[in-house]
Protein backbone atom coordinates (compact mmCIF):
# COMPACT_ATOMS: atom_id res chain seq x y z
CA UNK A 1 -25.68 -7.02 -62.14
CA UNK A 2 -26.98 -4.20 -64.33
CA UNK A 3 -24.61 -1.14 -65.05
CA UNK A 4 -26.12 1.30 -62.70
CA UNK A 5 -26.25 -1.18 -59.66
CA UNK A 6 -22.77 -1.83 -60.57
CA UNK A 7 -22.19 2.34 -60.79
CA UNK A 8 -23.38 2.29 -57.66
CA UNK A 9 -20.94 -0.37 -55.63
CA UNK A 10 -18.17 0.99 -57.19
CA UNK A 11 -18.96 4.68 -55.94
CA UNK A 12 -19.41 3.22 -52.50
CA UNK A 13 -16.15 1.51 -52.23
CA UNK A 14 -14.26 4.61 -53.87
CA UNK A 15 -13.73 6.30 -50.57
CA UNK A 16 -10.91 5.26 -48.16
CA UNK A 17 -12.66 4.59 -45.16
CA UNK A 18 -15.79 2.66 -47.24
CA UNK A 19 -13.28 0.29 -49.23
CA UNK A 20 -11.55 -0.12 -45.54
CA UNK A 21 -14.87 -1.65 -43.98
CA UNK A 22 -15.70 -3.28 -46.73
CA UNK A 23 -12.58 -5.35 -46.63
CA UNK A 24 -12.67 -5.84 -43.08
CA UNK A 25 -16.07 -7.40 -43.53
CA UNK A 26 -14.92 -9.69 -46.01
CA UNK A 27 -12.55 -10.91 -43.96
CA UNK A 28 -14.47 -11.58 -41.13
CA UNK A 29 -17.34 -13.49 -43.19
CA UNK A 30 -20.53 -14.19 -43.53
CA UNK A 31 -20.79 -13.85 -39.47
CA UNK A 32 -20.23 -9.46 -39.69
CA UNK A 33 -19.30 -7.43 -37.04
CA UNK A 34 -21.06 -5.00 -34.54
CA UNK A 35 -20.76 -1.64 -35.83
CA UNK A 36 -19.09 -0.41 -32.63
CA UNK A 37 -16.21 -3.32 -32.79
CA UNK A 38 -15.25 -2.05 -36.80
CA UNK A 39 -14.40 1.59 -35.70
CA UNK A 40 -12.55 0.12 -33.22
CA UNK A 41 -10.65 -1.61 -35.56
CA UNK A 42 -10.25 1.02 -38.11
CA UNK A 43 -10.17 4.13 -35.92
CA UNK A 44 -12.96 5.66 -37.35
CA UNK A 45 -15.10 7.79 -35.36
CA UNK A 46 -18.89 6.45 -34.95
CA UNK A 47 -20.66 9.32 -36.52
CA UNK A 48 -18.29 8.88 -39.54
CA UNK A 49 -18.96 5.14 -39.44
CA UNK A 50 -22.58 5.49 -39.53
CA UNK A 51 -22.82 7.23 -43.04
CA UNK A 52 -20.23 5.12 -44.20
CA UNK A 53 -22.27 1.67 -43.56
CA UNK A 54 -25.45 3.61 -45.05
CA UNK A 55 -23.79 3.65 -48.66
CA UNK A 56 -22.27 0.19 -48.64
CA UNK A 57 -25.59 -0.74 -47.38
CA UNK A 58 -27.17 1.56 -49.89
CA UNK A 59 -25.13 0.09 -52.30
CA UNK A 60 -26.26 -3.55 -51.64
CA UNK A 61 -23.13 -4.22 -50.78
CA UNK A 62 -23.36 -4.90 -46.94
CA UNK A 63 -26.21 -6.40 -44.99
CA UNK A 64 -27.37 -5.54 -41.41
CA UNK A 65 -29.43 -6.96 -39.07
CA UNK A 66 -30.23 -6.84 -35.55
CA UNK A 67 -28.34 -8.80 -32.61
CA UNK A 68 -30.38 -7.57 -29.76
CA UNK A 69 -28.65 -3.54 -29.32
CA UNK A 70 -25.86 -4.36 -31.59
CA UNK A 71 -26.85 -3.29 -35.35
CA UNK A 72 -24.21 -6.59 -37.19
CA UNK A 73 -22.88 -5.75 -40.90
CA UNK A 74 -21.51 -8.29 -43.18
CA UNK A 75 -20.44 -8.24 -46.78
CA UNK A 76 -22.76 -8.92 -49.13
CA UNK A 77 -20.83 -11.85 -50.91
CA UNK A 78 -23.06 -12.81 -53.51
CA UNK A 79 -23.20 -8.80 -54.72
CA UNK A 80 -19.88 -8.97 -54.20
CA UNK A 81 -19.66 -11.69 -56.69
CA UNK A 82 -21.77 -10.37 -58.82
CA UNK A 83 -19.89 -6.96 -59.28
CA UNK A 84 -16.81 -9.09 -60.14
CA UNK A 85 -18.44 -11.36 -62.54
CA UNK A 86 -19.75 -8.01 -64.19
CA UNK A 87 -16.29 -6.81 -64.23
CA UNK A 88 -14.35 -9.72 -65.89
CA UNK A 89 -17.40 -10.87 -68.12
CA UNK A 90 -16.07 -10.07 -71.26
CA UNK A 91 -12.01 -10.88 -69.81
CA UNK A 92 -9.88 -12.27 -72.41
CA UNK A 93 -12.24 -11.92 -75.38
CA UNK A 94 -14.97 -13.73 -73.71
CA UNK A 95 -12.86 -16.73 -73.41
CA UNK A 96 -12.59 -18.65 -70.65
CA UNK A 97 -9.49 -18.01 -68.17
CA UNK A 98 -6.99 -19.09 -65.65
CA UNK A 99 -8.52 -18.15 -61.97
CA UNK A 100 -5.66 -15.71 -61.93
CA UNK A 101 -6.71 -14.13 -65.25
CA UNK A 102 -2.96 -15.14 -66.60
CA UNK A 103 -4.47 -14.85 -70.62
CA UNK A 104 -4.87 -10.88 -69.81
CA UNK A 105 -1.60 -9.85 -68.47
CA UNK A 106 0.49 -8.24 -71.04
CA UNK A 107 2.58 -10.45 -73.27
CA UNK A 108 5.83 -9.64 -71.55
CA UNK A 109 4.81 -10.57 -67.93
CA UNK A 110 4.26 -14.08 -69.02
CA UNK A 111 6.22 -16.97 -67.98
């Protein structure tokens, strides 16, 4: 992931209601969700919902697709990856770390 692509994900999830779906999404997998059943679940009204799914979409970060009426979103795992893997690239010095990342936390939080 270059650093604008990556610029752009982390714009899109710095709003409440945008990291909130997001989220949601990755819980319920690589299956997504109608848009209609996540403002149900979040409370968020569908006119609000709509823009919001345009810039995680925008921002590669969701995918949609067609289900008959029903427009289904899902997380975008491997971008999702990707955006991660961008953001603990150079973690610990470039050397390879625990899963948890235990070589970064400060010297008096180890056990």
């Amino acid at each position: 992931m270059d650093t604008k692509t990556t610029i752009v994900a982390l714009a899109a999830l710095a709003q409440e209601s945008r990291l909130a779906v997001f989220r949601l999404l990755v819980q319920i997998g690589p299956e997504g969700l109608a848009a209609t059943k996540i403002g149900e679940q979040l409370g968020i009204a569908p006119s609000s919902l709509s823009f919001h799914l345009k810039e995680l979409t925008h921002a590669q970060l969701v995918s949609v697709r067609r289900d008959g009426r029903s427009l289904i979103y899902a997380a975008n795992f491997p971008a999702m990856h990707e955006l991660i893997g961008f953001l603990t690239e150079n973690c610990c010095g470039g050397n390879v770390c625990s899963p948890v990342g235990v070589c970064c936390v400060p010297e008096e939080n180890h056990s």
